[in-house]
N, C-alpha and C. Protein backbone atom coordinates (compact mmCIF):
# COMPACT_ATOMS: atom_id res chain seq x y z
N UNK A 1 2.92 -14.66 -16.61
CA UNK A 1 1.70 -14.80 -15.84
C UNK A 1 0.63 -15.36 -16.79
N UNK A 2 -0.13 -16.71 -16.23
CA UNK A 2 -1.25 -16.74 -17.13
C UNK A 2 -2.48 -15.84 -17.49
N UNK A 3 -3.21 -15.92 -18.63
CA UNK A 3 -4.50 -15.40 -18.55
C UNK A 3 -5.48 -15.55 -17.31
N UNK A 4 -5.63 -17.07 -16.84
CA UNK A 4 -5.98 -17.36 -15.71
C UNK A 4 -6.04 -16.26 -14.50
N UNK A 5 -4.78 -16.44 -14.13
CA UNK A 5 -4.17 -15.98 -13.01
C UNK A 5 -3.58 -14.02 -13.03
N UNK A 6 -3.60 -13.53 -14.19
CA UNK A 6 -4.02 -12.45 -14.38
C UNK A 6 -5.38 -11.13 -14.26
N UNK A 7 -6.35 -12.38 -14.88
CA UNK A 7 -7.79 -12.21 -14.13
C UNK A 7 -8.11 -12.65 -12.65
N UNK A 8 -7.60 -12.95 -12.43
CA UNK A 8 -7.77 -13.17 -10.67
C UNK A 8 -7.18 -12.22 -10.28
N UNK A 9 -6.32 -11.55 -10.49
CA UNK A 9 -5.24 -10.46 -9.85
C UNK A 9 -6.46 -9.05 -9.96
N UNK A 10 -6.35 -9.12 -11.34
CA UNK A 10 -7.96 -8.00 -11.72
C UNK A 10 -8.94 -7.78 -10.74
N UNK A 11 -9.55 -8.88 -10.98
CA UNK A 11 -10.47 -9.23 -10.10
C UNK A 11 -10.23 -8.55 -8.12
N UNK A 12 -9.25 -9.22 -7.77
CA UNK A 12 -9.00 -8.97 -6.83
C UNK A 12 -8.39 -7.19 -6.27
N UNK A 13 -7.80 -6.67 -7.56
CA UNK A 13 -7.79 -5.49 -7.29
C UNK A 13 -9.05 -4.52 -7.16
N UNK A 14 -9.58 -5.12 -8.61
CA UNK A 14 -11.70 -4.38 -8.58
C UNK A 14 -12.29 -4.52 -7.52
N UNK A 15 -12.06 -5.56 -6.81
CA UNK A 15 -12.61 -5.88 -5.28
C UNK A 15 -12.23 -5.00 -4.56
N UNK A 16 -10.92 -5.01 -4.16
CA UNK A 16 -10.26 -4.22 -3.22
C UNK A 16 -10.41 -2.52 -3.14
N UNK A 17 -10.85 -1.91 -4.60
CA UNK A 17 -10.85 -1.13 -4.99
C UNK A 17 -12.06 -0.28 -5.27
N UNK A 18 -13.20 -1.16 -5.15
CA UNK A 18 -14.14 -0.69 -5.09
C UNK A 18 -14.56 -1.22 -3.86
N UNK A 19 -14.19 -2.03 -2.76
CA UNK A 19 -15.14 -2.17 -1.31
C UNK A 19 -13.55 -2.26 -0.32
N UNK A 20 -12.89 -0.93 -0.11
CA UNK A 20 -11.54 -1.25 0.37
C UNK A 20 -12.11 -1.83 1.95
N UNK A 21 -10.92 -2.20 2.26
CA UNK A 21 -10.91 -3.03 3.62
C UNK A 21 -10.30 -1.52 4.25
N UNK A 22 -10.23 -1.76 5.68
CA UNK A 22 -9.94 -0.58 6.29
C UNK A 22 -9.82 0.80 6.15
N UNK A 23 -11.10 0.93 5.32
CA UNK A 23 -11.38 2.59 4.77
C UNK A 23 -11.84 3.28 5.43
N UNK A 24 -11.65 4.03 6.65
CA UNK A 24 -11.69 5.11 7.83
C UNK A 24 -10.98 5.41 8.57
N UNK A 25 -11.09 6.72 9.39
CA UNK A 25 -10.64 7.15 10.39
C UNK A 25 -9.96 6.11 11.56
N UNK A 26 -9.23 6.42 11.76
CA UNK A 26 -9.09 5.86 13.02
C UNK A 26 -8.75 7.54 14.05
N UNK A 27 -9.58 7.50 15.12
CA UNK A 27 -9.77 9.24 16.17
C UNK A 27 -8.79 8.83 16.88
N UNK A 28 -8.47 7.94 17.53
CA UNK A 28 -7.47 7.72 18.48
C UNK A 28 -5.79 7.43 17.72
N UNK A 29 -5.74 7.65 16.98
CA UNK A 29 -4.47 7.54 15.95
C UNK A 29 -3.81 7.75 16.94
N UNK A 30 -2.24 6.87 16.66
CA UNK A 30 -1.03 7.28 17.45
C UNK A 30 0.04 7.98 16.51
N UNK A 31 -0.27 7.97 14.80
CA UNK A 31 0.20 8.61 14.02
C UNK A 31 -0.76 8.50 12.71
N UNK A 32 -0.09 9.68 12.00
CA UNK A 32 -1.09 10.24 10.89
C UNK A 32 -0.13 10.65 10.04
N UNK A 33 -0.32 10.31 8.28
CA UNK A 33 0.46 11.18 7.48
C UNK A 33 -0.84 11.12 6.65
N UNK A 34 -0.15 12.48 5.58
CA UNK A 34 -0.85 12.61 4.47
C UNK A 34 -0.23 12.48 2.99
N UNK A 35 -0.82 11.42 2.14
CA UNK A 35 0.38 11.67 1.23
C UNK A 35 -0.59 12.36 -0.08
N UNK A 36 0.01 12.23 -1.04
CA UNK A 36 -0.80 13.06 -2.48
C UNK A 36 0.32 12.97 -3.61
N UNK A 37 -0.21 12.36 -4.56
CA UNK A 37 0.53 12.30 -6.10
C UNK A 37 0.03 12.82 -6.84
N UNK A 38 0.84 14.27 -7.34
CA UNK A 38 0.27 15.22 -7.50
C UNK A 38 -0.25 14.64 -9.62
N UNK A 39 0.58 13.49 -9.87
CA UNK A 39 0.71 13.50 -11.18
C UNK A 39 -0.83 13.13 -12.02
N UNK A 40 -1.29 12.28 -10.86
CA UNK A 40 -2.63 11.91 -11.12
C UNK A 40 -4.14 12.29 -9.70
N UNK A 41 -3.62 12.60 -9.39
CA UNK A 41 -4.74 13.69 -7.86
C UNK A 41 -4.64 12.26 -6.85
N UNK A 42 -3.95 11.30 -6.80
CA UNK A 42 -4.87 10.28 -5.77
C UNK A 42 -4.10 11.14 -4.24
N UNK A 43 -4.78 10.69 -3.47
CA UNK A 43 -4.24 11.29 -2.29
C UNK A 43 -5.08 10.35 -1.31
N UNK A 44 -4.50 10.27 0.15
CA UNK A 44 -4.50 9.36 1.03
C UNK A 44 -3.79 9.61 2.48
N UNK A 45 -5.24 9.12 3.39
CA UNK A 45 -4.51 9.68 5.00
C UNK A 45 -4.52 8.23 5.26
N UNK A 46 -2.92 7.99 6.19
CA UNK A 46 -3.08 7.12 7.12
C UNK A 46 -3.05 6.89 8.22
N UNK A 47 -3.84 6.35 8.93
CA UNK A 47 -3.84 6.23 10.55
C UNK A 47 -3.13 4.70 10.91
N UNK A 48 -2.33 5.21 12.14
CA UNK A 48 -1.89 3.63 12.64
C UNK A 48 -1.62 4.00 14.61
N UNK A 49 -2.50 3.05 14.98
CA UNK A 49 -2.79 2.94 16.04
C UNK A 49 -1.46 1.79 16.95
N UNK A 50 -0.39 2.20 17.65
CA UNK A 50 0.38 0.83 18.27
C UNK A 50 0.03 0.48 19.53
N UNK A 51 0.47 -0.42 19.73
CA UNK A 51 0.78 -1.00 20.71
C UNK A 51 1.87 -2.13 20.91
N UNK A 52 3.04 -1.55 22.19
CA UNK A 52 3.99 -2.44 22.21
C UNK A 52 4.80 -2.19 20.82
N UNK A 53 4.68 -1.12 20.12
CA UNK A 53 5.72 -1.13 18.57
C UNK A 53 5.26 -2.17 17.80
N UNK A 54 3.63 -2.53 18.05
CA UNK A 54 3.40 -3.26 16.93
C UNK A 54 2.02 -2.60 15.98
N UNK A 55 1.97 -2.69 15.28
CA UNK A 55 0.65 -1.90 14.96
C UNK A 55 -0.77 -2.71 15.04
N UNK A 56 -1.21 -1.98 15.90
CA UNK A 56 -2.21 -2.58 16.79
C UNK A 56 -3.41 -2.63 15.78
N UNK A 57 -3.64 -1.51 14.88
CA UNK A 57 -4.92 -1.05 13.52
C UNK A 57 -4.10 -0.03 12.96
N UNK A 58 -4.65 -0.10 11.71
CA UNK A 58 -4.36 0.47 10.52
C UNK A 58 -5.37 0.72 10.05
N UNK A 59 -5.52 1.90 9.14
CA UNK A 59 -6.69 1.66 8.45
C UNK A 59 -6.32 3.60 7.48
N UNK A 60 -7.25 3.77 6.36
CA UNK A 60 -6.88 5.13 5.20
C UNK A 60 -8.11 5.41 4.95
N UNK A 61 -8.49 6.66 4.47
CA UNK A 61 -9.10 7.54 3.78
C UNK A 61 -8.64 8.32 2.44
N UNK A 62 -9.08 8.15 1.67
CA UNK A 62 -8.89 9.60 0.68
C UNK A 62 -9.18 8.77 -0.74
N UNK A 63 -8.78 9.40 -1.98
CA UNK A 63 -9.63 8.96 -3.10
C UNK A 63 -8.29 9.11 -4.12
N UNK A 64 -8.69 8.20 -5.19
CA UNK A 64 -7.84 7.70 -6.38
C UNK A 64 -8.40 6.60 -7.02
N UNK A 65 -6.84 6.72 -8.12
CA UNK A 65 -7.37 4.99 -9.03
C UNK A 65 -7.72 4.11 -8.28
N UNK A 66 -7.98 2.74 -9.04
CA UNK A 66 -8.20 1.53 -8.71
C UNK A 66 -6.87 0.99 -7.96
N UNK A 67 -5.53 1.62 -8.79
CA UNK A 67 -4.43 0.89 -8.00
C UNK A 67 -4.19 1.29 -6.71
N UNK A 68 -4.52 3.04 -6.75
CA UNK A 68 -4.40 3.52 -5.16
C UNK A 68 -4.74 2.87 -4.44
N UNK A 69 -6.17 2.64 -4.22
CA UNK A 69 -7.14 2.20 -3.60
C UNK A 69 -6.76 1.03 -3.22
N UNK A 70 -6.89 0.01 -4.11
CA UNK A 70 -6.60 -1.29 -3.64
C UNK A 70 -5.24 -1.78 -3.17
N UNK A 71 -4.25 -0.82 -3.57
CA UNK A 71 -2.82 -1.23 -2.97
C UNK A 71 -2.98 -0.57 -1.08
N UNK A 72 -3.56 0.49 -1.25
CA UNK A 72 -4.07 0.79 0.54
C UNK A 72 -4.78 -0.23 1.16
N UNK A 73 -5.36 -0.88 0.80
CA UNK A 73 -6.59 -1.74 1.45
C UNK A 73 -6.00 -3.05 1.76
N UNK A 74 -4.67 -3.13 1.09
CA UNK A 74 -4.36 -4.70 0.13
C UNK A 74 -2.63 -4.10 1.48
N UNK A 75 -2.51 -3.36 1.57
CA UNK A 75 -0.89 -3.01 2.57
C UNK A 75 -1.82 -2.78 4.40
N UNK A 76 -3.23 -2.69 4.28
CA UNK A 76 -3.62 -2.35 5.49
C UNK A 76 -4.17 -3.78 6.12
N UNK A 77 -4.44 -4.36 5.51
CA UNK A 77 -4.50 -6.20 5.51
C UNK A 77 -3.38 -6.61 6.00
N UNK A 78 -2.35 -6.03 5.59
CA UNK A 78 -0.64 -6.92 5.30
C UNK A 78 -0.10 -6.44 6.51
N UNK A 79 -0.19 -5.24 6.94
CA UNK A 79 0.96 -4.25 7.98
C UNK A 79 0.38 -4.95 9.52
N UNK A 80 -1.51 -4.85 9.56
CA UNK A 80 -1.70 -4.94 11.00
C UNK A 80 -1.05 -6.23 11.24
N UNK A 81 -1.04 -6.43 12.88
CA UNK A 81 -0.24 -6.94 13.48
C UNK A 81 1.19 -6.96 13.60
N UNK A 82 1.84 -6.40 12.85
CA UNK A 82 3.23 -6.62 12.70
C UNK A 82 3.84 -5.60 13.17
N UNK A 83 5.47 -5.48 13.78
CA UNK A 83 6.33 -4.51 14.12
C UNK A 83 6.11 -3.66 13.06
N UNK A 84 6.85 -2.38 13.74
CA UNK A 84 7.02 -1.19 12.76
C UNK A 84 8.27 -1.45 11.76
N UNK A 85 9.26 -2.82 12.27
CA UNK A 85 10.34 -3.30 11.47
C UNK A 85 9.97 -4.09 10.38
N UNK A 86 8.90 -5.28 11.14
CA UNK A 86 8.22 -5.93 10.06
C UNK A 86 7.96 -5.57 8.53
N UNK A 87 6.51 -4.10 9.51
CA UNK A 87 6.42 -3.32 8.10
C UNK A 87 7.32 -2.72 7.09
N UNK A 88 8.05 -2.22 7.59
CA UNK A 88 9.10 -1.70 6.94
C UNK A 88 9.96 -2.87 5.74
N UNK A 89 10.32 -3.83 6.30
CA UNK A 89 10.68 -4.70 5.62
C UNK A 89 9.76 -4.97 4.43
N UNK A 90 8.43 -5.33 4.56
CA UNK A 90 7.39 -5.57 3.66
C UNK A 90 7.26 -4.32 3.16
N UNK A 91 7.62 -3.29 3.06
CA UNK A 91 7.41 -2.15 2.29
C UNK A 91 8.70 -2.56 1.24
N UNK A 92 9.66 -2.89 1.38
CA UNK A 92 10.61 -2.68 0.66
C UNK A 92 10.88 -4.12 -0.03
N UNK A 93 10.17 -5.18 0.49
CA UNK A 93 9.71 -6.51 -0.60
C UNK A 93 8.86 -5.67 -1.12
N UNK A 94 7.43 -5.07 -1.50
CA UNK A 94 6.64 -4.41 -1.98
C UNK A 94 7.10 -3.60 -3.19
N UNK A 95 8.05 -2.46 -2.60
CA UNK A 95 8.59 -1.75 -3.61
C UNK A 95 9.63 -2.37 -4.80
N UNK A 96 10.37 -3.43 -4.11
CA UNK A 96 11.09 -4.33 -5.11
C UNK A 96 10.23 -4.69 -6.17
N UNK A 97 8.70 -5.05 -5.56
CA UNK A 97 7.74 -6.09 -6.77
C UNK A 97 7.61 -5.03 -8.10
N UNK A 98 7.25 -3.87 -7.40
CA UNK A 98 6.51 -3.17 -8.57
C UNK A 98 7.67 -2.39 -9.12
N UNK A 99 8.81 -1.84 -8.70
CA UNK A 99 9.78 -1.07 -9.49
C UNK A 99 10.51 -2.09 -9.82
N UNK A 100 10.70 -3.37 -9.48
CA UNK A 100 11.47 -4.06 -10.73
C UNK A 100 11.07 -4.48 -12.33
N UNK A 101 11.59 -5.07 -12.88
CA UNK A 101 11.49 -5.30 -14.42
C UNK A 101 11.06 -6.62 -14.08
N UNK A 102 10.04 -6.83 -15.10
CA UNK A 102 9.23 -8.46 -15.55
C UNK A 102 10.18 -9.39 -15.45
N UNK A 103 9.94 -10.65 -14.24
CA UNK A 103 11.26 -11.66 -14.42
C UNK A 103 12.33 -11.11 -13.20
N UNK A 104 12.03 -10.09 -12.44
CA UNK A 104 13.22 -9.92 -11.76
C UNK A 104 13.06 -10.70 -10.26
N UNK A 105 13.82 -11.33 -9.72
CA UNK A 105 13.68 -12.22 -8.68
C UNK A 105 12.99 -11.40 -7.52
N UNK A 106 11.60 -11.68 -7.11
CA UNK A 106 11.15 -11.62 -5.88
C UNK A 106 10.62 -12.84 -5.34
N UNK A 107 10.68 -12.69 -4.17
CA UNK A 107 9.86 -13.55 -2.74
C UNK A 107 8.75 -13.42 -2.96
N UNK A 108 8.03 -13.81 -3.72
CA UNK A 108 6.40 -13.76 -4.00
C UNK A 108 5.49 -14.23 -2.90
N UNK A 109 6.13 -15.38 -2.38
CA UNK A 109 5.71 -16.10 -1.24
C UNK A 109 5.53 -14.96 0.09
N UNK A 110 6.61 -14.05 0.12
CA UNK A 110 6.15 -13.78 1.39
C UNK A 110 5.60 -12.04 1.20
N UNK A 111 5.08 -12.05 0.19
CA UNK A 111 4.36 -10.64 -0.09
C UNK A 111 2.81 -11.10 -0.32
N UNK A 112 2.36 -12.64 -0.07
CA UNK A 112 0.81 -12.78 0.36
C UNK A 112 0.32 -12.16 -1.27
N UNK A 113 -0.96 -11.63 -0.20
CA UNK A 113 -1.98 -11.15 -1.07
C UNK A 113 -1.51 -10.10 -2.08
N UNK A 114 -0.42 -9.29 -1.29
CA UNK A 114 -0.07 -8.18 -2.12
C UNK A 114 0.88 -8.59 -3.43
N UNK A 115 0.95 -9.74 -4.05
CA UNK A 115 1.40 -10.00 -5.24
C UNK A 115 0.99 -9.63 -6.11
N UNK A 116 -0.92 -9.41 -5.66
CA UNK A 116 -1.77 -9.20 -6.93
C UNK A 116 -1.14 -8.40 -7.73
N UNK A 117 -0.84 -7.07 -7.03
CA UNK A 117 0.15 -5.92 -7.87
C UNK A 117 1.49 -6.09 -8.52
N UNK A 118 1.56 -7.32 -8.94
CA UNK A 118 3.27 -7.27 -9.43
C UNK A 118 3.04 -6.67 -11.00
N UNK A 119 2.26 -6.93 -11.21
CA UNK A 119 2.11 -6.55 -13.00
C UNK A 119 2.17 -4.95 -12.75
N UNK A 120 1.89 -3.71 -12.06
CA UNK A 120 2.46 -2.59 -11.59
C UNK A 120 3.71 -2.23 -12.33
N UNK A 121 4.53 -3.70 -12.65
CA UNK A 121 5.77 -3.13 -12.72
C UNK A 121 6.49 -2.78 -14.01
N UNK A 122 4.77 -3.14 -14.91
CA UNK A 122 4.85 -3.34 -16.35
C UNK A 122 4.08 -1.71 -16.70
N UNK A 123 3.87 -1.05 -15.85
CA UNK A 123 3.44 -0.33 -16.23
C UNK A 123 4.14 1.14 -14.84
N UNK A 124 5.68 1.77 -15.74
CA UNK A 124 6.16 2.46 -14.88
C UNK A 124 5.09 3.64 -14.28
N UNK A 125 4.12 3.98 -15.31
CA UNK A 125 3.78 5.38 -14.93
C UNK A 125 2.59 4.86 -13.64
N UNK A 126 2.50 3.77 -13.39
CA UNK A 126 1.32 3.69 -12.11
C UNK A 126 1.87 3.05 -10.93
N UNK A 127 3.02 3.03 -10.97
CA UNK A 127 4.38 2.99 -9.96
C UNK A 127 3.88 3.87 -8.31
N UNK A 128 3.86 4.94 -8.69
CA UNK A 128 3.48 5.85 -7.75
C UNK A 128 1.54 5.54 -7.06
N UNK A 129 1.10 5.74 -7.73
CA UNK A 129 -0.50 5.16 -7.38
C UNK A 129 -0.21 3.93 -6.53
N UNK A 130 0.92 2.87 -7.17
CA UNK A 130 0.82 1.60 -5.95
C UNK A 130 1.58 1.50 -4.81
N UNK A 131 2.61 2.66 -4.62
CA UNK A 131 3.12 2.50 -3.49
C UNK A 131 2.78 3.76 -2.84
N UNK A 132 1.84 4.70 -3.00
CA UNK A 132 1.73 5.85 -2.67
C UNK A 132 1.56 5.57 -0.75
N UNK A 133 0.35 4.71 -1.24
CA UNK A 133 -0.09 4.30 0.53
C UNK A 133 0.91 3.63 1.56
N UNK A 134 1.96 3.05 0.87
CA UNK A 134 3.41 2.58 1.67
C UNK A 134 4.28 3.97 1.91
N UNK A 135 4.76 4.44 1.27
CA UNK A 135 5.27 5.55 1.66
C UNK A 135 4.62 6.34 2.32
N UNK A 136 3.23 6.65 2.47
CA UNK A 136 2.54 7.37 3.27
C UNK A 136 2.61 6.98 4.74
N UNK A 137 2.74 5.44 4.87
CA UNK A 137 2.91 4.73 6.17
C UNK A 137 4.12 4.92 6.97
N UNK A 138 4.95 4.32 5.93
CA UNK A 138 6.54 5.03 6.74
C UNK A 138 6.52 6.51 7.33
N UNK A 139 5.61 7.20 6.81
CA UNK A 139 6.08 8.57 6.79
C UNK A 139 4.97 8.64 8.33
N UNK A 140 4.47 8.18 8.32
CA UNK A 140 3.01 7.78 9.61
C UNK A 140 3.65 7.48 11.36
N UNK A 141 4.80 5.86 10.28
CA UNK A 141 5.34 5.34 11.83
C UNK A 141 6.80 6.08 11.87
N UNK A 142 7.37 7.08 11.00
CA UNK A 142 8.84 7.63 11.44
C UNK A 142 8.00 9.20 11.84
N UNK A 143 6.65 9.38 11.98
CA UNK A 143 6.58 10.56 12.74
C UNK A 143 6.43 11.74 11.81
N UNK A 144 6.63 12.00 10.73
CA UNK A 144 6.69 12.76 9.88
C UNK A 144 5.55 13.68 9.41
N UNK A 145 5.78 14.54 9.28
CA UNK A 145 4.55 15.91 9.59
C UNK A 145 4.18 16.49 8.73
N UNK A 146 5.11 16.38 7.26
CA UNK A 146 5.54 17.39 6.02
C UNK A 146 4.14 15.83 4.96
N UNK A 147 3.29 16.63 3.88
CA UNK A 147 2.90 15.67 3.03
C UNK A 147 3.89 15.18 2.14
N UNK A 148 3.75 13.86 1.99
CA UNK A 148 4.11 13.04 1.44
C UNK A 148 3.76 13.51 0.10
N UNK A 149 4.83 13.65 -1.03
CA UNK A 149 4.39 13.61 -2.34
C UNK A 149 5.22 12.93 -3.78
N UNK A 150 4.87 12.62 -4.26
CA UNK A 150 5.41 11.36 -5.05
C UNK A 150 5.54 12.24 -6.31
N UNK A 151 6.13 12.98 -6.61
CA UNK A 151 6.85 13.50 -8.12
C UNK A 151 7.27 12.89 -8.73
């Protein structure tokens, strides 16, 4: 990755992270999880509103790092509109980016904005902080009642 294009990723996480995009409640939720990593306190509710099995709004609450934060804001951008299959799929391009090793073949192209986070993957111990808010989602649209916690 260049210097360039490293600071843009920065950048774009500090953004995301300090003015998240879809940071509230949603009252009319059609599902809700809660997740929490207990290793560093971030924790995070998500709401997802469907329609037709597609997710109609998205949107989180709760507090953490910079990566929390902006990987919620940066997956709540990415998920609306799309099937609950869609998402799912993009959760698991997502999780490929950041738990693989530097150099390991991803679809960069079709993980958008959420590339910013590939460097995540250089750093195992903040692994959990960036996918906390994806796993919290799955756990949102499969119905799931128990908190989510990332050990």
């Amino acid at each position: 990755m260049t210097p360039d294009l490293r600071e843009l990723y920065q950048e774009t996480i500090l953004d995301h992270s300090k003015r998240p995009r879809n940071f509230h409640e949603i009252v009319d939720a059609d599902a809700t999880a809660v997740g929490h990593n207990p290793l560093c306190g971030d924790r995070v509710t998500v709401y997802v509103r469907l329609a037709d099995g597609t997710i109609a709004d998205v949107a989180f609450v709760g507090q953490g790092c910079a990566i929390s934060k902006a990987s919620a804001s940066l997956m709540t951008d990415a998920v609306k509109g799309k099937s609950k299959a869609q998402a799912h799929e993009l959760f698991e391009k997502f999780r490929k980016m950041v738990t693989g090793r530097p150099g390991d073949p991803v679809d960069m192209g079709s993980l958008g904005k959420l590339a910013v986070l590939s460097g995540v993957c250089e750093f195992p111990v903040r692994v959990k902080c960036a996918s906390l808010a994806w796993h919290t989602l799955e756990a949102a649209i499969q119905a799931k009642k128990e908190i989510v916690s990332l050990e």
